[in-house]
C-alpha atoms as a PDB file:
ATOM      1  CA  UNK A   1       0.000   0.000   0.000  1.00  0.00           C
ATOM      2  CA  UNK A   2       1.262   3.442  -1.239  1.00  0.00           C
ATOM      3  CA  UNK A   3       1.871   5.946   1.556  1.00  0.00           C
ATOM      4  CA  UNK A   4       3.002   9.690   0.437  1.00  0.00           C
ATOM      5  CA  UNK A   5       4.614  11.747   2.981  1.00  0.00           C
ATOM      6  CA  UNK A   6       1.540  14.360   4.548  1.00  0.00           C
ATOM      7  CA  UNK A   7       0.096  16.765   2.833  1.00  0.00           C
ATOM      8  CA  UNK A   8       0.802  15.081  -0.452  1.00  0.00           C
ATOM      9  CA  UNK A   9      -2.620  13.707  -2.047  1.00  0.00           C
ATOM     10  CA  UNK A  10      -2.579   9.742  -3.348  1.00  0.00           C
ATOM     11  CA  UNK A  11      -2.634  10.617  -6.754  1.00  0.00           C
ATOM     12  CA  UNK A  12       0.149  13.119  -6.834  1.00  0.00           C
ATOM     13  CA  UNK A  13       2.203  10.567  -4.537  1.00  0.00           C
ATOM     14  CA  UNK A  14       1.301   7.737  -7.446  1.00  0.00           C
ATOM     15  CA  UNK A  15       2.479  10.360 -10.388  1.00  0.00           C
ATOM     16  CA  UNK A  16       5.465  11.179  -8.547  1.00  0.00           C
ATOM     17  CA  UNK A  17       7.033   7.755  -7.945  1.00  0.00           C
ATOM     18  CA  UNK A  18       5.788   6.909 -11.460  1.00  0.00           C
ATOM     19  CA  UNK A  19       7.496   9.560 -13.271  1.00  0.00           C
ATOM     20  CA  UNK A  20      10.680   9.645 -11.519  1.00  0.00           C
ATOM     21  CA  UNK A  21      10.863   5.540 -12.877  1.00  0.00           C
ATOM     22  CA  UNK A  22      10.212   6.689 -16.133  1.00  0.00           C
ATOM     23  CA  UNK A  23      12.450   9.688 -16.342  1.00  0.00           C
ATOM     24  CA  UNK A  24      15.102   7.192 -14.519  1.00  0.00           C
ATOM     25  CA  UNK A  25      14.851   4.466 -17.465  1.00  0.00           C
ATOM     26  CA  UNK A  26      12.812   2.088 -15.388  1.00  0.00           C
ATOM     27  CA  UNK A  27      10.594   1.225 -18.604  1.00  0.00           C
ATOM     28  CA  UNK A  28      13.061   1.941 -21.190  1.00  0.00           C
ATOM     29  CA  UNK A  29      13.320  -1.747 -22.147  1.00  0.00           C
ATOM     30  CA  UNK A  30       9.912  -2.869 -20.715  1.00  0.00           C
ATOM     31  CA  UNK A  31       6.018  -2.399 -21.241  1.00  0.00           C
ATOM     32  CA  UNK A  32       4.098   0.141 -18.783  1.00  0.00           C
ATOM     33  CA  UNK A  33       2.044  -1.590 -16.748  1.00  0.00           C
ATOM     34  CA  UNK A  34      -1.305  -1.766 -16.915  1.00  0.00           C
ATOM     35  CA  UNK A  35      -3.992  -0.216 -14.890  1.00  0.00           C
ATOM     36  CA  UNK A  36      -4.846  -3.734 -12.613  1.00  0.00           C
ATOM     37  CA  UNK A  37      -1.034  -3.677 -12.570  1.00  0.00           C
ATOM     38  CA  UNK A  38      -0.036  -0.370 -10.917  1.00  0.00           C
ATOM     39  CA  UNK A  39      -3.273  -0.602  -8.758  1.00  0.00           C
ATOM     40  CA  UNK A  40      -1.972  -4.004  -7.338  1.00  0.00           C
ATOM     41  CA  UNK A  41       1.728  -3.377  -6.953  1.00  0.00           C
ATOM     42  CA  UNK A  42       0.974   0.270  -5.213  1.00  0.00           C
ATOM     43  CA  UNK A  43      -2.595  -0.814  -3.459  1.00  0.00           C
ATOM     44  CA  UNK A  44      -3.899   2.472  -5.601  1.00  0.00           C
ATOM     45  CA  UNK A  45      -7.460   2.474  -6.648  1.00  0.00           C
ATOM     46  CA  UNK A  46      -8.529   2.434 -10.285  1.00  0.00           C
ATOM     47  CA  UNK A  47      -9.267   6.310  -9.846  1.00  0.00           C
ATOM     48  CA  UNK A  48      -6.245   7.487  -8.529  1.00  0.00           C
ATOM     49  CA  UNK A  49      -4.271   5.291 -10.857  1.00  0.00           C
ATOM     50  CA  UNK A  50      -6.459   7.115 -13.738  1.00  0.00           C
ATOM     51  CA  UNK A  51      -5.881  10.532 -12.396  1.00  0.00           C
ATOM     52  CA  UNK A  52      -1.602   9.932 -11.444  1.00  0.00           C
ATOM     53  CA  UNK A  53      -1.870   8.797 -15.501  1.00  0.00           C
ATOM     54  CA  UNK A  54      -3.874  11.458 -16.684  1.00  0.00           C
ATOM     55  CA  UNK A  55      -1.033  13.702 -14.906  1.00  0.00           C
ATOM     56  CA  UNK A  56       2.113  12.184 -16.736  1.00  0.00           C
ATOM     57  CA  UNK A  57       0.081  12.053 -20.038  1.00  0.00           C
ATOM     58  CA  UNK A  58       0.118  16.120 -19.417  1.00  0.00           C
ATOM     59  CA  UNK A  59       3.331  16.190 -18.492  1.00  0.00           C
ATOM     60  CA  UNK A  60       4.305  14.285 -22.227  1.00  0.00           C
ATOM     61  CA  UNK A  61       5.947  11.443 -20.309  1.00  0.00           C
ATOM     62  CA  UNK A  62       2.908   8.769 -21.186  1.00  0.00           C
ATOM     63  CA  UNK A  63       0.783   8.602 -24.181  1.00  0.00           C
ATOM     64  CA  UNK A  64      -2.957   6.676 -24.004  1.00  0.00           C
ATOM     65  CA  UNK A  65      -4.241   4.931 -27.138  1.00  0.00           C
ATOM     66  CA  UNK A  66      -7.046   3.280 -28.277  1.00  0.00           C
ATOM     67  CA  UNK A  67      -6.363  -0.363 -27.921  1.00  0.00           C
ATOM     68  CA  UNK A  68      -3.020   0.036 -27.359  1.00  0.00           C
ATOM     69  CA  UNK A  69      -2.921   0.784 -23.964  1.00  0.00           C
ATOM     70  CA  UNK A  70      -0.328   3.615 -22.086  1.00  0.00           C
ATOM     71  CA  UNK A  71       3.039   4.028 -23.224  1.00  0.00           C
ATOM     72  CA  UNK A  72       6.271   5.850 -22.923  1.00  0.00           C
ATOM     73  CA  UNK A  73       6.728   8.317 -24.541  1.00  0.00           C
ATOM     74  CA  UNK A  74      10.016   9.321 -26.154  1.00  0.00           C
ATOM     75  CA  UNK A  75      12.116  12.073 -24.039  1.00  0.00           C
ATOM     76  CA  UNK A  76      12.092  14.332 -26.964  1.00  0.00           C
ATOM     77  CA  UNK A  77       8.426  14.732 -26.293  1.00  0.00           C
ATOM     78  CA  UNK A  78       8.546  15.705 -22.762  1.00  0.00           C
ATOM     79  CA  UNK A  79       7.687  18.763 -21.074  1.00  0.00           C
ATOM     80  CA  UNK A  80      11.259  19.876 -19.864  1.00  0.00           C
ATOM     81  CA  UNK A  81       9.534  23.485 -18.577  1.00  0.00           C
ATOM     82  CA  UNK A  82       7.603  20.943 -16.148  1.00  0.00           C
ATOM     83  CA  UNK A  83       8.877  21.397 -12.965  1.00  0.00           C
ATOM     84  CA  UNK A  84       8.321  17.657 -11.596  1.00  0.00           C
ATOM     85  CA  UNK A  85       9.955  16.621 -15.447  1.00  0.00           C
ATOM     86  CA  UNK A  86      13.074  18.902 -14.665  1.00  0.00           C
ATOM     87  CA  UNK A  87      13.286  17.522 -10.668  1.00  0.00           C
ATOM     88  CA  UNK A  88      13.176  13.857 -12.011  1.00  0.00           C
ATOM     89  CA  UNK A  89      15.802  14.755 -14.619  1.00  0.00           C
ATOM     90  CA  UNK A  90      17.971  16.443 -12.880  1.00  0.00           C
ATOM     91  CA  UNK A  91      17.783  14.143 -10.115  1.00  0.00           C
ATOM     92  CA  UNK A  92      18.968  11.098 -12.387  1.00  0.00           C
ATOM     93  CA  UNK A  93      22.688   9.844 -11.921  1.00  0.00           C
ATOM     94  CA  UNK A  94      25.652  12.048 -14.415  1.00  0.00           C
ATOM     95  CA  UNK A  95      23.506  14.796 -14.300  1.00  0.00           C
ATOM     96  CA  UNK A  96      26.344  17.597 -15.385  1.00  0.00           C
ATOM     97  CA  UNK A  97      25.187  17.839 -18.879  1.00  0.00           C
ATOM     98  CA  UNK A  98      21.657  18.284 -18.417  1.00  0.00           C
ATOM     99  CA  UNK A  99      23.007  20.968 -15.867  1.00  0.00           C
ATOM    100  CA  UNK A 100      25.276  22.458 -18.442  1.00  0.00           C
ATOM    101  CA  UNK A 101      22.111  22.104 -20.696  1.00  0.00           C
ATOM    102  CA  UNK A 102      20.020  24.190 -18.298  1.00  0.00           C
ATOM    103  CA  UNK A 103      22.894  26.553 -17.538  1.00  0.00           C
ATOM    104  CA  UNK A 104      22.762  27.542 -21.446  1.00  0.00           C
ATOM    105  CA  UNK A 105      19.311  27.847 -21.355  1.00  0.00           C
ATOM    106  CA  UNK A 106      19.543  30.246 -18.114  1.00  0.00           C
ATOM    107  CA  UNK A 107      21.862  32.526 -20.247  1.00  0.00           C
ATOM    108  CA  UNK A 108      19.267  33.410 -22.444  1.00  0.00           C
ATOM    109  CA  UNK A 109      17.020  34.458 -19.968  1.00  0.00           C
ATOM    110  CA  UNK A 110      18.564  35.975 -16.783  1.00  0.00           C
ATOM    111  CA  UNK A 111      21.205  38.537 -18.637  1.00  0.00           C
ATOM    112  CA  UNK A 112      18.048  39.667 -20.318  1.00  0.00           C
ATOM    113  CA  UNK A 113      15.930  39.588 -16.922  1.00  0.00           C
ATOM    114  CA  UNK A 114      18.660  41.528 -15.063  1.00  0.00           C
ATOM    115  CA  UNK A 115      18.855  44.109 -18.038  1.00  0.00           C
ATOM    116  CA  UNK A 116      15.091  44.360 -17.712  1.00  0.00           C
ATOM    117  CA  UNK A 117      15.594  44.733 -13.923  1.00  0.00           C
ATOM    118  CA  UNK A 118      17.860  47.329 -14.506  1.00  0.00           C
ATOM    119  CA  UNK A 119      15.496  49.951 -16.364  1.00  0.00           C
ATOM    120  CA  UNK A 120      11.939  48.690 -14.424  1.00  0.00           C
ATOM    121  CA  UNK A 121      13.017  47.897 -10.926  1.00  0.00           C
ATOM    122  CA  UNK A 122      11.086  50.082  -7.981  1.00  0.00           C
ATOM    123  CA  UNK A 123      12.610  50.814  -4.859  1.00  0.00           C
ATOM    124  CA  UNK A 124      11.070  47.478  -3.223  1.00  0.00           C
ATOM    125  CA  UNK A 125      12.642  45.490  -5.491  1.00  0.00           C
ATOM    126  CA  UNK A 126      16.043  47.016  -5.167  1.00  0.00           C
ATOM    127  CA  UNK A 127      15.202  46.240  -1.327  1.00  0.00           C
ATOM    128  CA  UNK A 128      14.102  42.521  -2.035  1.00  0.00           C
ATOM    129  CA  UNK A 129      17.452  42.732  -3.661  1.00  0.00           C
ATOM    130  CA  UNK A 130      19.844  44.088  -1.277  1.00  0.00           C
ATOM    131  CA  UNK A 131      18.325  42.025   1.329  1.00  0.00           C
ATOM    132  CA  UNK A 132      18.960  38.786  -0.724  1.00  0.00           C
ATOM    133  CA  UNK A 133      22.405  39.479  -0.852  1.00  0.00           C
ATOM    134  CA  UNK A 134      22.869  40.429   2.365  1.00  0.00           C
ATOM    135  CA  UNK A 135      22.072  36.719   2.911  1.00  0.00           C
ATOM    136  CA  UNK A 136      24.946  35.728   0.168  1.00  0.00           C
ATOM    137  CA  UNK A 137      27.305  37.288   2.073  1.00  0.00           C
ATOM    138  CA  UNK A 138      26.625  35.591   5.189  1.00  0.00           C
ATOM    139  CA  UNK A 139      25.794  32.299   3.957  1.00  0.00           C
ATOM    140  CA  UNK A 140      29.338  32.662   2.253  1.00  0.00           C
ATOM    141  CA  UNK A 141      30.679  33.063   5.834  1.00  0.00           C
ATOM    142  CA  UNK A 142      28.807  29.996   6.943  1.00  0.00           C
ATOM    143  CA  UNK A 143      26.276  32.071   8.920  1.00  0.00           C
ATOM    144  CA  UNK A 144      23.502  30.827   7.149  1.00  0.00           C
ATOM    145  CA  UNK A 145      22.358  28.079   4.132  1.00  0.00           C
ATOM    146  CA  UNK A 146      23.826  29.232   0.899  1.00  0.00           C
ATOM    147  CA  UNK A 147      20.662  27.531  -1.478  1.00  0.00           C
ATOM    148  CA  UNK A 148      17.813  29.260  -0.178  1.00  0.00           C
ATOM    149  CA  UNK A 149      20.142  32.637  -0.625  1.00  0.00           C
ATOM    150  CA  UNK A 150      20.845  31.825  -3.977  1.00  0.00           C
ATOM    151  CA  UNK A 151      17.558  31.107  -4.596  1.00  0.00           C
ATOM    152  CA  UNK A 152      16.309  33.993  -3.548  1.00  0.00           C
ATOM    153  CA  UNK A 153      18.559  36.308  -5.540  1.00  0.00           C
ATOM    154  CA  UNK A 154      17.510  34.948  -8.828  1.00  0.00           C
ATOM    155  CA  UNK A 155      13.987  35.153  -8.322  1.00  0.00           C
ATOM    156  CA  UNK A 156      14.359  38.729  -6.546  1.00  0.00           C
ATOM    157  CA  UNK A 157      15.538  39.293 -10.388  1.00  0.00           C
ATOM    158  CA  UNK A 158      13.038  38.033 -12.025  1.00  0.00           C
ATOM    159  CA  UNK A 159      10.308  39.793  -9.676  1.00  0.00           C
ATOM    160  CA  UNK A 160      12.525  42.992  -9.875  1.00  0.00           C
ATOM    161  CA  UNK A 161      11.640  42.829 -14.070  1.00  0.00           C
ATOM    162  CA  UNK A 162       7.926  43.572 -13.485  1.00  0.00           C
ATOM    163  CA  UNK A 163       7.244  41.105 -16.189  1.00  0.00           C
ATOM    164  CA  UNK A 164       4.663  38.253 -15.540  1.00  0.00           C
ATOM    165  CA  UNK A 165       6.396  36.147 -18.075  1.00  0.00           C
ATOM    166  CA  UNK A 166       9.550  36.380 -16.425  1.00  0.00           C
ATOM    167  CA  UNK A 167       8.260  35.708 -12.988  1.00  0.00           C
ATOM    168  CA  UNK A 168       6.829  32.262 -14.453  1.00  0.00           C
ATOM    169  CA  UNK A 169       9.840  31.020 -14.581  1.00  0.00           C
ATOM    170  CA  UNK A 170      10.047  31.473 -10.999  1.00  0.00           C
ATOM    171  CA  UNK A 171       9.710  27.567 -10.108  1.00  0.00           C
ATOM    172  CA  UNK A 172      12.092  26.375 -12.959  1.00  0.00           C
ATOM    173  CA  UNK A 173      14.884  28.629 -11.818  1.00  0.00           C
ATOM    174  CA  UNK A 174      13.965  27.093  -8.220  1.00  0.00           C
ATOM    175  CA  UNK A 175      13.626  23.489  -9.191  1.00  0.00           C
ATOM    176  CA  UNK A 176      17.076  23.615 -10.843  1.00  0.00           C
ATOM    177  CA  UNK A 177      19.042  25.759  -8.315  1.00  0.00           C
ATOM    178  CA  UNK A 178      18.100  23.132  -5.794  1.00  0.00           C
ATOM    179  CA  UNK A 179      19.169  20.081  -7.643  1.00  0.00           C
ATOM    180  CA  UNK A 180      22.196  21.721  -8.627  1.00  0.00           C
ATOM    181  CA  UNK A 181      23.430  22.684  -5.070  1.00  0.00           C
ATOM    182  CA  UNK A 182      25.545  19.645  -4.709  1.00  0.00           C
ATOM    183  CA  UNK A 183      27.124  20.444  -8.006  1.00  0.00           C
ATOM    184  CA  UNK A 184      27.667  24.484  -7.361  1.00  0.00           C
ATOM    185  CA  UNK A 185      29.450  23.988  -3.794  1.00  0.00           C
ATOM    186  CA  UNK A 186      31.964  21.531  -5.109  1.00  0.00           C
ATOM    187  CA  UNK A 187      32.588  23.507  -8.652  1.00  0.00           C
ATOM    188  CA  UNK A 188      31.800  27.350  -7.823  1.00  0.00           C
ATOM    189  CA  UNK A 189      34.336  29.701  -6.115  1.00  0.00           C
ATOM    190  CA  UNK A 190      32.050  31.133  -3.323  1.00  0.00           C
ATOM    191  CA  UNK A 191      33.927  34.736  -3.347  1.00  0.00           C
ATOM    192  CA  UNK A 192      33.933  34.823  -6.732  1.00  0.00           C
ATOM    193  CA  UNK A 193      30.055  34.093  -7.030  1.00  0.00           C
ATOM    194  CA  UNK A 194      29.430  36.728  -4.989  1.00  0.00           C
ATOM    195  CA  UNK A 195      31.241  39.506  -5.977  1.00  0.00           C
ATOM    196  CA  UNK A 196      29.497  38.454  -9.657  1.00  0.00           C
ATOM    197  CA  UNK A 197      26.098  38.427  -7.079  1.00  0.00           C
ATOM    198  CA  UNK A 198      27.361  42.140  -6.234  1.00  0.00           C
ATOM    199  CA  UNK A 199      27.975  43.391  -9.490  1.00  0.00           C
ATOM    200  CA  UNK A 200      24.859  42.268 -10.828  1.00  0.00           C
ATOM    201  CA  UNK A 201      23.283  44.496  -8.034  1.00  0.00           C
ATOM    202  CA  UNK A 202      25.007  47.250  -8.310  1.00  0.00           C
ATOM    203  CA  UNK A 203      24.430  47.563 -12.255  1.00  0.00           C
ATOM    204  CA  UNK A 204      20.466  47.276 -11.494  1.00  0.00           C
ATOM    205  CA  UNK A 205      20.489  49.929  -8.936  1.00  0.00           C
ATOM    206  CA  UNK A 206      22.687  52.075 -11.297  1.00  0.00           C
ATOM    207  CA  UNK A 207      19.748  51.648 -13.873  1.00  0.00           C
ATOM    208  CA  UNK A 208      22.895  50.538 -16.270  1.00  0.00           C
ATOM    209  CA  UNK A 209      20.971  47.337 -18.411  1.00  0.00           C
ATOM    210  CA  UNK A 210      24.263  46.398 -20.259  1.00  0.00           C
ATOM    211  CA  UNK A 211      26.484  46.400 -17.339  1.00  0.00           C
ATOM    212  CA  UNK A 212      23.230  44.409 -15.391  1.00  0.00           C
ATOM    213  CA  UNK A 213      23.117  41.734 -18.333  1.00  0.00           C
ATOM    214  CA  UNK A 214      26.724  41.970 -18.743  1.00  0.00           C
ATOM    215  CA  UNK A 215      27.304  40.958 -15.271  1.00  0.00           C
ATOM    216  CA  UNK A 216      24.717  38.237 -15.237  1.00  0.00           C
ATOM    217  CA  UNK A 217      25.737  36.212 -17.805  1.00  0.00           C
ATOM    218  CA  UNK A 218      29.237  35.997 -16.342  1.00  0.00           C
ATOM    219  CA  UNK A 219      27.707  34.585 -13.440  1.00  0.00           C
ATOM    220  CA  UNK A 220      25.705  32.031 -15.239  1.00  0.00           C
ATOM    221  CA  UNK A 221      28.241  30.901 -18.042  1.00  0.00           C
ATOM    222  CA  UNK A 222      30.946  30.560 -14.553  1.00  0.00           C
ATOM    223  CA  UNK A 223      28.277  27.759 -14.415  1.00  0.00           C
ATOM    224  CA  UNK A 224      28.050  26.647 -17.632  1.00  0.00           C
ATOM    225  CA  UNK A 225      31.808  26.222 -17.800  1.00  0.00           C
ATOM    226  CA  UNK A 226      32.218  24.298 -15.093  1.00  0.00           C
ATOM    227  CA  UNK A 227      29.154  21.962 -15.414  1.00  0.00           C
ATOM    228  CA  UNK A 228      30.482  21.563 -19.472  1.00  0.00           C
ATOM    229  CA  UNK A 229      33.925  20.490 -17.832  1.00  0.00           C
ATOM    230  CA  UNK A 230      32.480  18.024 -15.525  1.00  0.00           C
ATOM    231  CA  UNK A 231      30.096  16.317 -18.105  1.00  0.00           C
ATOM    232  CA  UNK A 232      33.640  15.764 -20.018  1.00  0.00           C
ATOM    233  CA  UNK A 233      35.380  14.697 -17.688  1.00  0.00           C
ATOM    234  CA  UNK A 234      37.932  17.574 -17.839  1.00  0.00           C
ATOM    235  CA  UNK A 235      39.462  19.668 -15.099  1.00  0.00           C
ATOM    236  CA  UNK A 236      37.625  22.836 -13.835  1.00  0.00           C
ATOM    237  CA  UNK A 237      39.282  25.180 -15.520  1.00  0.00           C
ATOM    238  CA  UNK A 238      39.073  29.673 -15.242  1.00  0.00           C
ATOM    239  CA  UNK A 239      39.229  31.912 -17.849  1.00  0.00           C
ATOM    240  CA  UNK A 240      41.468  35.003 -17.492  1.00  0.00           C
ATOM    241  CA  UNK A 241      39.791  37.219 -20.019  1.00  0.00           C
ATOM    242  CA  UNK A 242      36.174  37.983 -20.363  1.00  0.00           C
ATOM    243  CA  UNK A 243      33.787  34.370 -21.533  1.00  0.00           C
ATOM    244  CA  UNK A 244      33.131  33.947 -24.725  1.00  0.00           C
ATOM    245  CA  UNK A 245      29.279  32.493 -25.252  1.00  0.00           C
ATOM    246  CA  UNK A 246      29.055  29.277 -25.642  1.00  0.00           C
ATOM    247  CA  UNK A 247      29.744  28.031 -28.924  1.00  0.00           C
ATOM    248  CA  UNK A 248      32.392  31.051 -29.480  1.00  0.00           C
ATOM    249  CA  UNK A 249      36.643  30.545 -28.420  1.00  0.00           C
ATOM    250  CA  UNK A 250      38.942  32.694 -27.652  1.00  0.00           C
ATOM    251  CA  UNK A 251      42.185  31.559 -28.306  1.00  0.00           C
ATOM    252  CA  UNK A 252      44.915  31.364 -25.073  1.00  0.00           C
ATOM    253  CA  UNK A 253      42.074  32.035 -22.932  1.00  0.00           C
ATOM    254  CA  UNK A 254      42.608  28.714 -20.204  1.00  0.00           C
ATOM    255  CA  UNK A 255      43.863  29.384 -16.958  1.00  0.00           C
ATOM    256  CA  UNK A 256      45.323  27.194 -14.586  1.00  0.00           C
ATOM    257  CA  UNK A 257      43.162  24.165 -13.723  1.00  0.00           C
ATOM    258  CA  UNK A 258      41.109  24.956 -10.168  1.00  0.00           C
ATOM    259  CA  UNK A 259      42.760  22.037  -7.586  1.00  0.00           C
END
């Protein structure tokens, strides 16, 4: 009998431990089960097995046909934007190039947020702001949890645009920070994150969009580097002049590997 921790209903609990199996590969080389199958292996009822389906089919991990029962659907077809798709991804084993995948992603958004930020931002967000960095700074003296400071700084961005569309992608930014903690602490210089934390702040509040954007992709791509390393299998390495985007080289541009 399926028990989800509280406050999590039966069907969400079903959807949940179903996804994360398929995201992990569990049916990869298998059928999905059938209805009278999940319903007897999880003591779920017929209607909460229906329901935790109907979820996953939304969520473009399971397709329903006509007298061909449920399937799996290819990955391709999933909703990455799904925040429960991106948690189960994420959360699978040699995870640093989906990371490194999501990084890129983040550098078309957040320069462009913090740009945004820069020419729309009223004085409570500047305050939102401040006061998530304050955090940084003692989280990066061990006074306090660094993820939920993080956290809070990129979404104080995306509030600080005034733009509904960019405060949807509140809970992605969210969902992947968290995952990604284990990966940041081990592969991020601390100081240098948040001096790149400071600079993005102080570009905002001097209502200076390029130098806002500027400074938030060289946050991000400090990311993007190091999760592209790791998925290769190559040292960490820093970069003494200015990143190029990814895609772009600059030649002579590798520093010393980071011990």
């Amino acid at each position: 009998m399926m028990h989800p921790p509280p406050g999590i209903s039966l069907t969400y609990g079903l959807a949940e431990t179903l996804g994360h199996a398929i995201v992990s590969g569990a049916y990869v080389n298998a059928d999905f089960p059938t209805e009278a199958a999940i319903c007897e292996q999880f003591g779920a009822s017929r209607t909460v097995t229906r329901e935790a389906v109907k979820m996953l089919v939304a969520k473009g991990l399971l397709c329903g046909r006509p007298r061909h029962g449920t399937s799996v659907e290819p990955e391709k077809n999933w909703n990455l934007l799904d925040r429960d798709v991106l948690r189960w991804m994420l959360d699978r084993k040699a995870n640093s190039r989906l990371l490194a995948q999501f990084a890129e992603m983040r550098l078309g958004i957040e320069p462009a947020a913090a740009a945004l930020a820069a020419m729309k931002a009223d004085s409570a967000a500047l305050r939102t702001l401040g006061e998530a960095l304050s955090r940084a700074r003692s989280a990066a003296k061990d006074e306090e949890d660094p993820l939920p400071t993080d956290i809070a700084f990129h979404v104080a961005v995306l509030e600080a645009t005034r733009n509904p569309f960019y405060r949807e992608l509140r809970d992605l930014v969210q969902t992947a920070l968290r995952i990604s903690a284990n990966h940041t602490r081990r592969l991020v210089d601390t100081k240098k994150a948040l001096a790149d934390r400071e600079a993005v702040l102080n570009a905002i509040s001097a209502r200076d969009p390029a130098k806002a954007e500027k400074a938030m992709r060289e946050l991000i791509l400090a990311l993007f580097e190091r999760f592209s390393a790791a998925a290769a299998g190559k040292p960490v390495r820093t970069m003494a002049r200015p990143r190029p985007l990814p895609g772009e080289r600059y030649p002579d541009t590798d520093g010393p590997a980071v011990s």
